[in-house]
PDB file of N, CA and C in Angstrom:
ATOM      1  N   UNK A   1      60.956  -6.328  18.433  1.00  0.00           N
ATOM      2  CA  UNK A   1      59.625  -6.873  18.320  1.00  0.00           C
ATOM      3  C   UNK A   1      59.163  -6.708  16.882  1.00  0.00           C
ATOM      4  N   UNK A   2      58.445  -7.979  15.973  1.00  0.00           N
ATOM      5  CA  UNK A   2      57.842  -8.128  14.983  1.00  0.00           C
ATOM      6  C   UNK A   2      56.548  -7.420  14.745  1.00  0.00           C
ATOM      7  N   UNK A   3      55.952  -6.654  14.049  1.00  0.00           N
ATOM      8  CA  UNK A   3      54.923  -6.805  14.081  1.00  0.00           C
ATOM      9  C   UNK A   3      53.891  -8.151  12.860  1.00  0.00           C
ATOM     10  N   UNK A   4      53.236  -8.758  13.083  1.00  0.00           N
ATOM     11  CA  UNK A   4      52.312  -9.268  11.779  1.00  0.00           C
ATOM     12  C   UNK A   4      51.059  -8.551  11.186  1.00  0.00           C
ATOM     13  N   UNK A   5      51.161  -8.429   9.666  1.00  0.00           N
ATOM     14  CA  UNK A   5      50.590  -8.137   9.150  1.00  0.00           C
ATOM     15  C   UNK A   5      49.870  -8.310   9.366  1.00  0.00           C
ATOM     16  N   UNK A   6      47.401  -7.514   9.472  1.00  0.00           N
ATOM     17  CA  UNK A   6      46.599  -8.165   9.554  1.00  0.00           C
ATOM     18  C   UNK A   6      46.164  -7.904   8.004  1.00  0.00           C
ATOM     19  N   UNK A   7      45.141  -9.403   7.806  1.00  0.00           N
ATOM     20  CA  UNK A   7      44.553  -9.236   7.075  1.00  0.00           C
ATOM     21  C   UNK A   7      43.251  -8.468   6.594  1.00  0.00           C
ATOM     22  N   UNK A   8      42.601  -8.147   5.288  1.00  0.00           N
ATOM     23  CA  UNK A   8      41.301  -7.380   5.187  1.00  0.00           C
ATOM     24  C   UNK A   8      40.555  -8.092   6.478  1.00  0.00           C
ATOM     25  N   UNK A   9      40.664  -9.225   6.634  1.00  0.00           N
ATOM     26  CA  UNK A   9      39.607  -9.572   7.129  1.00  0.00           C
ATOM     27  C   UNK A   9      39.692  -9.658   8.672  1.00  0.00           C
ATOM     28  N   UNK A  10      40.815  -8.949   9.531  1.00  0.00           N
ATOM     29  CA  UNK A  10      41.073  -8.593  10.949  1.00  0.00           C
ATOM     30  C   UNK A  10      41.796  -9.586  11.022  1.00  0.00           C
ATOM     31  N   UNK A  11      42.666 -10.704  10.473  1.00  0.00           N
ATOM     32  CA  UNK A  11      42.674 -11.845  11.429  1.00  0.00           C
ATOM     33  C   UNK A  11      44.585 -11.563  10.859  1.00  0.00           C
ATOM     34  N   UNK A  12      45.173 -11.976  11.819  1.00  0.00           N
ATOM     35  CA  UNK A  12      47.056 -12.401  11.677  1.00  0.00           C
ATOM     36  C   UNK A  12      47.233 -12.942  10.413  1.00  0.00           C
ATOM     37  N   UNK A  13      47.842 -12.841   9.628  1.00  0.00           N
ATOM     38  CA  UNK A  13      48.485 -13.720   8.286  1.00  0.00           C
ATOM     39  C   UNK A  13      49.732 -14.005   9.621  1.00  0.00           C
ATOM     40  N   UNK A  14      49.521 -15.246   9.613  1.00  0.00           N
ATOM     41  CA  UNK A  14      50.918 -16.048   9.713  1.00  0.00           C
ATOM     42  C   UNK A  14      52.206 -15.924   8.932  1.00  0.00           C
ATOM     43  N   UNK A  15      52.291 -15.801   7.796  1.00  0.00           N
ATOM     44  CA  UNK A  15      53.314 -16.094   7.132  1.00  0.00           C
ATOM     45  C   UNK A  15      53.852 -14.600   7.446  1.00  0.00           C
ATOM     46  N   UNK A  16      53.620 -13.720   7.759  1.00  0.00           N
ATOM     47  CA  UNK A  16      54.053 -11.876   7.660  1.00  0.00           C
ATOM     48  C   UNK A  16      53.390 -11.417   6.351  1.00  0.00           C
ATOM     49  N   UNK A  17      52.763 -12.095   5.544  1.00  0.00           N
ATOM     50  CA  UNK A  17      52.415 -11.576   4.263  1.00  0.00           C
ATOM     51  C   UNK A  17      50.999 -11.246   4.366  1.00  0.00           C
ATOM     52  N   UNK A  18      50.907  -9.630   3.688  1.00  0.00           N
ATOM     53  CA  UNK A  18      49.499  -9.012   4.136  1.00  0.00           C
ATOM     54  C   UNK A  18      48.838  -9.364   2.597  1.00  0.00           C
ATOM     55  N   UNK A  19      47.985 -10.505   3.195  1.00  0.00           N
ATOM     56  CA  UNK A  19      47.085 -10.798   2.169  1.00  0.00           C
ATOM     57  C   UNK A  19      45.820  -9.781   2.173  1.00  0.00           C
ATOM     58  N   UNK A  20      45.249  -9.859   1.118  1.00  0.00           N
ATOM     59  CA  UNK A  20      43.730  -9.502   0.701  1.00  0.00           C
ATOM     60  C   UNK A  20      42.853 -10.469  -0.015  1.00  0.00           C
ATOM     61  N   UNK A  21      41.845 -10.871   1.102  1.00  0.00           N
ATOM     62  CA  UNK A  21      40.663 -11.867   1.512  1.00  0.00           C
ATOM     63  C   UNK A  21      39.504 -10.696   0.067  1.00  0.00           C
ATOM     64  N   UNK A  22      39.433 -11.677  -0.886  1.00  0.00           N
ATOM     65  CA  UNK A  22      38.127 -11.176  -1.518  1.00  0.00           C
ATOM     66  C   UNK A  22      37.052 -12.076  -1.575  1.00  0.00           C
ATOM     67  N   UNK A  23      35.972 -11.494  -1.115  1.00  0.00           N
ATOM     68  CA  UNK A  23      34.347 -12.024  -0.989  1.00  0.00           C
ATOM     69  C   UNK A  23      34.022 -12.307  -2.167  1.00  0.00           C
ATOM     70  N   UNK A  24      33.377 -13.422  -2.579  1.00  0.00           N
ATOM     71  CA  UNK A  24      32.420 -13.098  -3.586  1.00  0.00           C
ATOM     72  C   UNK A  24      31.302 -13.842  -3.262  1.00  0.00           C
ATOM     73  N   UNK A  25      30.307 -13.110  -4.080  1.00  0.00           N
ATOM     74  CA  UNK A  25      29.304 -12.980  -3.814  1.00  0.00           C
ATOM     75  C   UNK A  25      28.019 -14.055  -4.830  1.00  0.00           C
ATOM     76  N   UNK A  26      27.603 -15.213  -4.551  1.00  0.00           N
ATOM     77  CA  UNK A  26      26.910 -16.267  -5.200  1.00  0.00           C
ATOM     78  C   UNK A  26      25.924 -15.473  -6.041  1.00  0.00           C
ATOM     79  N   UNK A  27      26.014 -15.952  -7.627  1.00  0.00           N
ATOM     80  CA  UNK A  27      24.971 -14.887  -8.149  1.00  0.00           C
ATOM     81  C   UNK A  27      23.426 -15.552  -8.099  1.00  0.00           C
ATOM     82  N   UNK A  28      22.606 -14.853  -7.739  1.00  0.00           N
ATOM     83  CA  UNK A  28      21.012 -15.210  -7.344  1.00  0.00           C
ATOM     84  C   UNK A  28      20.541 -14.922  -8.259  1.00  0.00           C
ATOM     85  N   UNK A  29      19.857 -15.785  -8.726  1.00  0.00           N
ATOM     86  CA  UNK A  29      18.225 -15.416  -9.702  1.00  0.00           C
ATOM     87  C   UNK A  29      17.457 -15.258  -8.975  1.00  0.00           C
ATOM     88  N   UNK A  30      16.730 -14.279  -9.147  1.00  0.00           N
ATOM     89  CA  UNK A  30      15.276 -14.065  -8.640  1.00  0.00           C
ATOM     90  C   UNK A  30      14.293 -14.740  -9.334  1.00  0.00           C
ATOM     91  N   UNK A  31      13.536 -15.587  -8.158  1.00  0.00           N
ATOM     92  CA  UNK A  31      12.369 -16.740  -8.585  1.00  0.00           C
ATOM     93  C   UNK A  31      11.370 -15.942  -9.484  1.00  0.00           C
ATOM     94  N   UNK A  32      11.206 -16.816 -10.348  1.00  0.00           N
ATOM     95  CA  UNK A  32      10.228 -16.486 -11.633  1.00  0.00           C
ATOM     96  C   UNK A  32       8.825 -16.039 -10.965  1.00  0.00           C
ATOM     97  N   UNK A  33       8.130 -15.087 -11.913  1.00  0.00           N
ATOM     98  CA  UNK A  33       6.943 -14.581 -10.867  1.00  0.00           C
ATOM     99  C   UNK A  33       5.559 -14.811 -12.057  1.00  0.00           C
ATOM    100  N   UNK A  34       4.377 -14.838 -11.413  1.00  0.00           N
ATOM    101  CA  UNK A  34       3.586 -15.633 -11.917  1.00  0.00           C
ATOM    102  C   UNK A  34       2.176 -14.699 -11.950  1.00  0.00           C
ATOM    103  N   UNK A  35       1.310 -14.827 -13.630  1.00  0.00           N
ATOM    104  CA  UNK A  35       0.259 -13.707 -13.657  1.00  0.00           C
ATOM    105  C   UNK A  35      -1.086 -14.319 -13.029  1.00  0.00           C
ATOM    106  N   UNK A  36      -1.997 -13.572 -12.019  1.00  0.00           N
ATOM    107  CA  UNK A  36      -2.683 -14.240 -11.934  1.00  0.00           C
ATOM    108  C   UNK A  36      -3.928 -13.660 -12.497  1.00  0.00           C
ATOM    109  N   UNK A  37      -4.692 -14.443 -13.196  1.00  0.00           N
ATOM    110  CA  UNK A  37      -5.954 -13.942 -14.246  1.00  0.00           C
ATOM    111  C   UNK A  37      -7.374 -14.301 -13.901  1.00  0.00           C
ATOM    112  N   UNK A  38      -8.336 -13.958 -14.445  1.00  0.00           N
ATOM    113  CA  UNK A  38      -9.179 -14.002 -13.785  1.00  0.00           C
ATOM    114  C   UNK A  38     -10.073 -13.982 -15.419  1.00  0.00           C
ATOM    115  N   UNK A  39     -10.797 -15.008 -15.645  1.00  0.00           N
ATOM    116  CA  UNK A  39     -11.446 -14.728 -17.501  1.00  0.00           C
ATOM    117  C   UNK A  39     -13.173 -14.610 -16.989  1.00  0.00           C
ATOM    118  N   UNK A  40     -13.372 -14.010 -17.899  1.00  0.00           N
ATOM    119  CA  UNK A  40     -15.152 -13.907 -18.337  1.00  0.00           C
ATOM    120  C   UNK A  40     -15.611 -15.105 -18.712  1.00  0.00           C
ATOM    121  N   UNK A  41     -16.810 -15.269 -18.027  1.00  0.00           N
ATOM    122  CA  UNK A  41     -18.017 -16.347 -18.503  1.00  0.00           C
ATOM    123  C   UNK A  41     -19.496 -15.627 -18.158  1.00  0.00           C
ATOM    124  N   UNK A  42     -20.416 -16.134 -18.702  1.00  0.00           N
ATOM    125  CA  UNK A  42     -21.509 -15.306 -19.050  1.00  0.00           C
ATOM    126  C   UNK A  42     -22.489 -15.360 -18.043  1.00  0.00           C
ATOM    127  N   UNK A  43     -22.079 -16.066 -16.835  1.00  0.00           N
ATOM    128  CA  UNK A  43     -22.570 -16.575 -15.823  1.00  0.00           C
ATOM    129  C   UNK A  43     -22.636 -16.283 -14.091  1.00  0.00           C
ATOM    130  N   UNK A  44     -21.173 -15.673 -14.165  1.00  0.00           N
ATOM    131  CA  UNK A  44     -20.969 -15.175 -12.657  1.00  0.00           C
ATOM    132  C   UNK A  44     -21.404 -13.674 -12.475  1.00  0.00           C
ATOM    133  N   UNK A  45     -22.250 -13.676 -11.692  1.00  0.00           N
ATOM    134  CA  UNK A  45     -22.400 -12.423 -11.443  1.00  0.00           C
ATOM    135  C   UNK A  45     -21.065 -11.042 -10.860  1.00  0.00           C
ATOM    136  N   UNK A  46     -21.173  -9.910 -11.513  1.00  0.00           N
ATOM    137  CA  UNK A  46     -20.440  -8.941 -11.683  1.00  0.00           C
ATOM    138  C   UNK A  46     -19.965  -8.438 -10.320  1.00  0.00           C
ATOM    139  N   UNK A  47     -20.869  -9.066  -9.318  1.00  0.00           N
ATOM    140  CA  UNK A  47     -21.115  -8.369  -7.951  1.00  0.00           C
ATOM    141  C   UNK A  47     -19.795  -9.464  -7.428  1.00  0.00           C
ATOM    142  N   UNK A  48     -20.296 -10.551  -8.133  1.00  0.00           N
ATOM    143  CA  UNK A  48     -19.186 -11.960  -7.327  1.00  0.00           C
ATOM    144  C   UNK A  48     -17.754 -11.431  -7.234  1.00  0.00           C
ATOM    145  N   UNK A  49     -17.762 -11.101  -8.788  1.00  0.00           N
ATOM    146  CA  UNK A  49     -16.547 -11.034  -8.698  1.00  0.00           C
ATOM    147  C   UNK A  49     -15.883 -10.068  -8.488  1.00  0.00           C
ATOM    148  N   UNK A  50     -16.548  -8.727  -8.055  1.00  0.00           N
ATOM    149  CA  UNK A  50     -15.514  -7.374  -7.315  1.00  0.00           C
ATOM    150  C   UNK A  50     -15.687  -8.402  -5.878  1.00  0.00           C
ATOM    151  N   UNK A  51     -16.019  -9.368  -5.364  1.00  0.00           N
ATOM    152  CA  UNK A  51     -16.363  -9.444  -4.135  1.00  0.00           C
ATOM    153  C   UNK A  51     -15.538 -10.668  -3.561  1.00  0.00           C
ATOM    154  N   UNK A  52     -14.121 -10.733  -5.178  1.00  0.00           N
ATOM    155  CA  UNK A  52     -13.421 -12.066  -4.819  1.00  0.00           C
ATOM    156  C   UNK A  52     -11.907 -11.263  -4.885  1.00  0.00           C
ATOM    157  N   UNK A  53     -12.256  -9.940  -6.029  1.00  0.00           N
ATOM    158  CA  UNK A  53     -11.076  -9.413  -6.086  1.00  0.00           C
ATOM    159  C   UNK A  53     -11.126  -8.596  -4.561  1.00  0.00           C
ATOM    160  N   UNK A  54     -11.925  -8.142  -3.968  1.00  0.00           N
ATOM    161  CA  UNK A  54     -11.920  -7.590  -2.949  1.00  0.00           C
ATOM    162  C   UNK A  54     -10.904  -8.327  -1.152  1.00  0.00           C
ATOM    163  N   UNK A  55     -11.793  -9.467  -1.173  1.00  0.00           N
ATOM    164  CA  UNK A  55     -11.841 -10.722  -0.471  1.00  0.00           C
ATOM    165  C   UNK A  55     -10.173 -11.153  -0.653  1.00  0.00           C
ATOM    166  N   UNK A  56      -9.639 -11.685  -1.877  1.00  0.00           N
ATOM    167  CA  UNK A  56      -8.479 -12.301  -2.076  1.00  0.00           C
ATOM    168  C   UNK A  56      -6.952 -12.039  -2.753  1.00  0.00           C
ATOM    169  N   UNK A  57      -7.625 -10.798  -3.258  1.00  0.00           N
ATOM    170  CA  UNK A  57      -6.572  -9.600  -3.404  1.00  0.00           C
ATOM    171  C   UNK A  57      -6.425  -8.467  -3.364  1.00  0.00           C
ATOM    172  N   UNK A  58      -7.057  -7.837  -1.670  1.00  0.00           N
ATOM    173  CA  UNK A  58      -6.921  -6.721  -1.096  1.00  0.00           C
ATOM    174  C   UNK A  58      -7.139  -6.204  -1.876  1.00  0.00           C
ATOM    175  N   UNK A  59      -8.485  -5.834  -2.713  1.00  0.00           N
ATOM    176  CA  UNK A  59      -8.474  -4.354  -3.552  1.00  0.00           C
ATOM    177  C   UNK A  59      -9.651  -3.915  -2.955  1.00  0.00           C
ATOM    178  N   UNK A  60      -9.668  -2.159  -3.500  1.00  0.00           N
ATOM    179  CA  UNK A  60     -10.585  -1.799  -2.619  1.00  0.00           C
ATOM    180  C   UNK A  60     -11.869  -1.714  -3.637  1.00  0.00           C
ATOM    181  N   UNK A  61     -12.730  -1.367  -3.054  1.00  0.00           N
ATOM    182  CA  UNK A  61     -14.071  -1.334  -3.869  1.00  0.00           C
ATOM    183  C   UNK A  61     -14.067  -1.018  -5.403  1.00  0.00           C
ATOM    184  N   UNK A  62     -13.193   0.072  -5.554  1.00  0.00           N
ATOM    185  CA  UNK A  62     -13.030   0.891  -6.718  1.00  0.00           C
ATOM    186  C   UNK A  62     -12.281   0.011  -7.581  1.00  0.00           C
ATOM    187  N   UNK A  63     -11.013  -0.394  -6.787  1.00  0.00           N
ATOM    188  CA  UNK A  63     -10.155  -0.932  -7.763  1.00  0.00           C
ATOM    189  C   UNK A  63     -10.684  -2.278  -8.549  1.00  0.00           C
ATOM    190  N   UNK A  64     -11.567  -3.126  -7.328  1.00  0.00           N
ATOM    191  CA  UNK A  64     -12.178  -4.213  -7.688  1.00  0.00           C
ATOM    192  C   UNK A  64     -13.005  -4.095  -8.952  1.00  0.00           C
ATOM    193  N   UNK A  65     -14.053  -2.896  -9.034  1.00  0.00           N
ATOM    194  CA  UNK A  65     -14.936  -2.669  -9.937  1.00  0.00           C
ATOM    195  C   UNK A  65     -13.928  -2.224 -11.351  1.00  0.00           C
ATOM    196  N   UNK A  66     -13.052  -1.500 -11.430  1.00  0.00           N
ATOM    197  CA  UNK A  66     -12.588  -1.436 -12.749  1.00  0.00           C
ATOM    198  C   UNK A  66     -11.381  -2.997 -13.137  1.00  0.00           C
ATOM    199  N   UNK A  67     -11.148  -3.920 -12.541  1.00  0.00           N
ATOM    200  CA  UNK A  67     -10.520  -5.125 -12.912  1.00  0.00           C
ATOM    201  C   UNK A  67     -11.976  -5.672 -13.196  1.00  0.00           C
ATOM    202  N   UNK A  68     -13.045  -5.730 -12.232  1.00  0.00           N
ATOM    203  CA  UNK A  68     -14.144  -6.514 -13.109  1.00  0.00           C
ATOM    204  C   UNK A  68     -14.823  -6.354 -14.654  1.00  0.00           C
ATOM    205  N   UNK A  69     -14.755  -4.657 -14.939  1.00  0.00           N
ATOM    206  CA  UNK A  69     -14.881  -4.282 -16.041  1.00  0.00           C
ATOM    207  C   UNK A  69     -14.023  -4.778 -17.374  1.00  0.00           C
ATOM    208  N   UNK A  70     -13.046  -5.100 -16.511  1.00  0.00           N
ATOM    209  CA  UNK A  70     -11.663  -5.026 -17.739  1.00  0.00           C
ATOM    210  C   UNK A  70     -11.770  -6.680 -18.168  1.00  0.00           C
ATOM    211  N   UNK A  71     -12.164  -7.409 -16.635  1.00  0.00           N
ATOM    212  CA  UNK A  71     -12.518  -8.738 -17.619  1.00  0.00           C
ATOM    213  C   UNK A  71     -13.464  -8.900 -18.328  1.00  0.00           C
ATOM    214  N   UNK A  72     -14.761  -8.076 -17.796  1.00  0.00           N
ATOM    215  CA  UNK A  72     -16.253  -8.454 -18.555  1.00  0.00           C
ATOM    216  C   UNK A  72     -16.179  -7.719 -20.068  1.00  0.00           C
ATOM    217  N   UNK A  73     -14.966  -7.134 -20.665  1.00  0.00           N
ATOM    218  CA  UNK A  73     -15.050  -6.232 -21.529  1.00  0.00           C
ATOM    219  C   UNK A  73     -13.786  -7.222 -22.215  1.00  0.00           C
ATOM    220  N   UNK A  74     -12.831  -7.271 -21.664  1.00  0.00           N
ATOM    221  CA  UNK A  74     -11.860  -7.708 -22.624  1.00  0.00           C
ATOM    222  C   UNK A  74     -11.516  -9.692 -22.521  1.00  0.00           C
ATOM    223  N   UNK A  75     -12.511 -10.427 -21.184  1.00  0.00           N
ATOM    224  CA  UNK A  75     -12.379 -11.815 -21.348  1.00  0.00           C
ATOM    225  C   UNK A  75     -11.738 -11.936 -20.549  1.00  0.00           C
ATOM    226  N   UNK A  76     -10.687 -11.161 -19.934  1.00  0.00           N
ATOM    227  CA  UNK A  76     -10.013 -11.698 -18.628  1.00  0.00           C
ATOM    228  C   UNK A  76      -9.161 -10.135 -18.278  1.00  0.00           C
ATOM    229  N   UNK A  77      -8.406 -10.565 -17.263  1.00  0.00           N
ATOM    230  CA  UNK A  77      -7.575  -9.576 -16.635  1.00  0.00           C
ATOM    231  C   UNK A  77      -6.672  -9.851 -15.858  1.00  0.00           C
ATOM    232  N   UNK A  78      -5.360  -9.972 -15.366  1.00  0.00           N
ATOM    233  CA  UNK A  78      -4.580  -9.916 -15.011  1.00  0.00           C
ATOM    234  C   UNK A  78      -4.507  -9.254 -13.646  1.00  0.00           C
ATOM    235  N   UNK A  79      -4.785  -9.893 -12.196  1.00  0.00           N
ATOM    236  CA  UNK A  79      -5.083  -9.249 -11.196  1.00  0.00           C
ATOM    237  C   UNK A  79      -4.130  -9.853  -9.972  1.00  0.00           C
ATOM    238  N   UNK A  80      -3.040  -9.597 -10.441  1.00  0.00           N
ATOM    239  CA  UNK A  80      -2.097  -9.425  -9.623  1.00  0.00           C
ATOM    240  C   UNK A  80      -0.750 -10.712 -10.100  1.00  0.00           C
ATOM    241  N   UNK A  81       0.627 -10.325  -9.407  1.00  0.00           N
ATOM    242  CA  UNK A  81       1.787 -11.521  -9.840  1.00  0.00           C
ATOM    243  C   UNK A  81       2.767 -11.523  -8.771  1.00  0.00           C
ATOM    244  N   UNK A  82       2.583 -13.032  -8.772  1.00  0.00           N
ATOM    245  CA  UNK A  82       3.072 -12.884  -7.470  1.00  0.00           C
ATOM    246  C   UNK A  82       4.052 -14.791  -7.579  1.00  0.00           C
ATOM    247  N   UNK A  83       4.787 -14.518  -6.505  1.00  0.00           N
ATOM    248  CA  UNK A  83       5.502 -15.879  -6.721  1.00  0.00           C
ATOM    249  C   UNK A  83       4.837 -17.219  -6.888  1.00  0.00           C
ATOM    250  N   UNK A  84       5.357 -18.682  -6.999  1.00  0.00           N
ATOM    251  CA  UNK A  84       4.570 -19.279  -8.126  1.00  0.00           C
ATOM    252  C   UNK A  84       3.859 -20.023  -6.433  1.00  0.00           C
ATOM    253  N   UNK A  85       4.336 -20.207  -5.429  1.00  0.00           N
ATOM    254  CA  UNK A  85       3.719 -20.582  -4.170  1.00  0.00           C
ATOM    255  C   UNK A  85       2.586 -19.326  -3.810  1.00  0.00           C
ATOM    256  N   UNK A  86       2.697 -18.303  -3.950  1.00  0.00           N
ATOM    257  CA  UNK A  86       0.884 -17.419  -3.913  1.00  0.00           C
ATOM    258  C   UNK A  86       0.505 -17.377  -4.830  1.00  0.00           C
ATOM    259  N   UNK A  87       0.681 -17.764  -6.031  1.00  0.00           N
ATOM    260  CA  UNK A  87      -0.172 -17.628  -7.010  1.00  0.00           C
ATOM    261  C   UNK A  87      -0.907 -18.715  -7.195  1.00  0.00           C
ATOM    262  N   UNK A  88      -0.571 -20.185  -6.826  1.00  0.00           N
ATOM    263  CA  UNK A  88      -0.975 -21.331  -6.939  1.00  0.00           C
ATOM    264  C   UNK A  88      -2.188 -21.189  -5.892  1.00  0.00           C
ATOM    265  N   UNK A  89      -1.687 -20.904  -4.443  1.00  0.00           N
ATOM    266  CA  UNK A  89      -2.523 -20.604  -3.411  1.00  0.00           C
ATOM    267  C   UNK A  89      -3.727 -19.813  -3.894  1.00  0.00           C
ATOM    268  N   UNK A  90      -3.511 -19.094  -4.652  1.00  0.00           N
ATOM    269  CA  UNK A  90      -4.606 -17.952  -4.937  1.00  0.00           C
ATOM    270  C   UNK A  90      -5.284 -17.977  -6.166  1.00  0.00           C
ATOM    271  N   UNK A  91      -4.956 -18.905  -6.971  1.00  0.00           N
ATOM    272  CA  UNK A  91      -6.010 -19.632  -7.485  1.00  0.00           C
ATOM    273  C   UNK A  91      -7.087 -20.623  -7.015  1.00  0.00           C
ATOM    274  N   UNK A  92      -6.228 -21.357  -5.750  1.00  0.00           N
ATOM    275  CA  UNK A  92      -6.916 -22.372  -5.601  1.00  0.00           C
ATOM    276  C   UNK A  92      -8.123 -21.799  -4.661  1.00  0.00           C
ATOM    277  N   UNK A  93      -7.583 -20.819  -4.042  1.00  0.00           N
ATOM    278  CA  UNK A  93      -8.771 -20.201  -3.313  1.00  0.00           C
ATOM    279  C   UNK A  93      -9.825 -19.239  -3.973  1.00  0.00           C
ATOM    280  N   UNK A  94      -9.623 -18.772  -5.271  1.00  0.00           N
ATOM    281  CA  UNK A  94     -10.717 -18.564  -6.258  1.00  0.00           C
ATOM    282  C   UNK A  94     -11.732 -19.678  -6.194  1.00  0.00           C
ATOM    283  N   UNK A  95     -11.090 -20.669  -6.846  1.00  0.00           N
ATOM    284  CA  UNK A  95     -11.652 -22.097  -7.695  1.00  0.00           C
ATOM    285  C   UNK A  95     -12.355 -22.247  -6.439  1.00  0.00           C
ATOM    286  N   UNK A  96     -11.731 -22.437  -5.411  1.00  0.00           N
ATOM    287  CA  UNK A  96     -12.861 -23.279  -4.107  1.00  0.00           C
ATOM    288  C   UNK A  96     -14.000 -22.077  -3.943  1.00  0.00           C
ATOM    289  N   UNK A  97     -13.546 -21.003  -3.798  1.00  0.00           N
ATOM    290  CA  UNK A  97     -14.599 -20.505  -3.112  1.00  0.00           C
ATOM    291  C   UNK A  97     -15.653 -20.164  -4.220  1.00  0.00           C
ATOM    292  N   UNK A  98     -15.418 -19.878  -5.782  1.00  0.00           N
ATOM    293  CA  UNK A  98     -16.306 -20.196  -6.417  1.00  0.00           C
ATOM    294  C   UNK A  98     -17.226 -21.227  -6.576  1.00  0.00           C
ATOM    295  N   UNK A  99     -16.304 -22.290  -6.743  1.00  0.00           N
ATOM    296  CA  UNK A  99     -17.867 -23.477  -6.958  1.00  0.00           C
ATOM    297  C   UNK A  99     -18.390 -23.480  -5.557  1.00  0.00           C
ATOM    298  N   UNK A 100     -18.027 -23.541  -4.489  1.00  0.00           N
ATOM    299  CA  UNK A 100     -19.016 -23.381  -2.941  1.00  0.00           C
ATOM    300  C   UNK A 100     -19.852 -22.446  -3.559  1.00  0.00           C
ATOM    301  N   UNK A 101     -19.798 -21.556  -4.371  1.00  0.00           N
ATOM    302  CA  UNK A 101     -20.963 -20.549  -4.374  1.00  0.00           C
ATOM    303  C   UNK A 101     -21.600 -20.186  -5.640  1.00  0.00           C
ATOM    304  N   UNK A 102     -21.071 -21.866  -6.459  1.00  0.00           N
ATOM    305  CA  UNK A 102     -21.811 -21.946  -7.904  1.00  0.00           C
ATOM    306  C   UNK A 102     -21.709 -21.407  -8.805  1.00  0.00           C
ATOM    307  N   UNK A 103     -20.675 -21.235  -8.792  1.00  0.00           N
ATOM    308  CA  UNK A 103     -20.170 -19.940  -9.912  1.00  0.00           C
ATOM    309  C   UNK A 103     -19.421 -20.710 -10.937  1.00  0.00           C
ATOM    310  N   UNK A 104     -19.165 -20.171 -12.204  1.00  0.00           N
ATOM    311  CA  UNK A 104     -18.267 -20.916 -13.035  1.00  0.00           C
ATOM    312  C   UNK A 104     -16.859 -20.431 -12.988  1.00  0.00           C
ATOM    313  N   UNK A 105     -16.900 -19.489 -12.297  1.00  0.00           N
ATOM    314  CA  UNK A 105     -15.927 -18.642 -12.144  1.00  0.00           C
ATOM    315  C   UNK A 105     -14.308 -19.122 -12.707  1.00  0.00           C
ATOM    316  N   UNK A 106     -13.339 -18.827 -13.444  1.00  0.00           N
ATOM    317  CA  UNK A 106     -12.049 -19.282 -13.550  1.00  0.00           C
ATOM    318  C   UNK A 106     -11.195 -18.101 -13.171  1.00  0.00           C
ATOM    319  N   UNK A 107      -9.835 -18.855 -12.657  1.00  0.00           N
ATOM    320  CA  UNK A 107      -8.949 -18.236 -12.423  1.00  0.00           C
ATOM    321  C   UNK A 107      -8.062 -19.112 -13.204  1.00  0.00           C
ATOM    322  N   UNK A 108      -6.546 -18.654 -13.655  1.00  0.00           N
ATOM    323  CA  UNK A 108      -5.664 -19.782 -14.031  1.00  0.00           C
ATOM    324  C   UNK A 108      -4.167 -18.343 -13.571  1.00  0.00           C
ATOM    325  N   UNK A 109      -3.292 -19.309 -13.846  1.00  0.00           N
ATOM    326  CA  UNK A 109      -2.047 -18.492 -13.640  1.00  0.00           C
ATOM    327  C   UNK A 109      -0.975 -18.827 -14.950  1.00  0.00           C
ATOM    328  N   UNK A 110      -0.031 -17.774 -14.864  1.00  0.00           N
ATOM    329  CA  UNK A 110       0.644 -18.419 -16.114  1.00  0.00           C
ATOM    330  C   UNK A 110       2.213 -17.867 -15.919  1.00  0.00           C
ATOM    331  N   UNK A 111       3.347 -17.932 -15.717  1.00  0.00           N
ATOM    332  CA  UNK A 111       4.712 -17.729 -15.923  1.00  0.00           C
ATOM    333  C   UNK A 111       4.602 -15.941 -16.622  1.00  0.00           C
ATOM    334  N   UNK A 112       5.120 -15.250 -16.026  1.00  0.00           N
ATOM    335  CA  UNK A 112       5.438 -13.732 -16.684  1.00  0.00           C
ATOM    336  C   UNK A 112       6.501 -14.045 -17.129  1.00  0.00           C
ATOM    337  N   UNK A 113       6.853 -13.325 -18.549  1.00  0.00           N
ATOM    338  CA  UNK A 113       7.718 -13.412 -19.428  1.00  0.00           C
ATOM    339  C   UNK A 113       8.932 -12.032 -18.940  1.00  0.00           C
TER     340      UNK A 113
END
């Protein structure tokens, strides 16, 4: 009685010859990720906007109030990055829910380097 070789990969080599099956593995980029900002205008109230960072990017009271500082002090801030499908989303739900509530409010997003 013969035996046949198996291969790495459990299965009979036919021929008797013990091959080795190597995987490889497709190389992935990880999707580009995206800043989302939030700028100063002289117009929206301070309250609005811990009350959008709160509302639309889970921050808590505290955290909200020092990102509002950081825009009303430095013009904008950088409040969160996230892939370019939530970041788009999460501008657009700034922009809407600001002007519903008259605000000049901007958000924009931009490609992280």
């Amino acid at each position: 009685m013969t035996m046949t070789p198996w291969t790495s990969t459990g299965q009979q080599d036919d021929d008797g010859d013990a091959s080795v099956v190597l995987e490889t593995r497709p190389k992935t980029k990880r999707p580009p990720l995206y800043k989302v900002m939030l700028l100063n205008d002289d117009f929206t109230p301070m309250e609005f906007v811990v009350h959008v960072l709160e509302r639309f990017f889970g921050m808590n009271h505290a955290q909200a109030f020092e990102i509002m500082l950081t825009v009303h002090k430095k013009g904008l801030a950088v409040v969160g990055v996230f892939s370019h499908e939530i970041a788009e989303t999460k501008v657009a739900q700034v922009m809407d829910f600001a002007r519903r509530h008259q605000h000049p409010l901007q958000c924009t997003m931009e490609k992280e380097e």
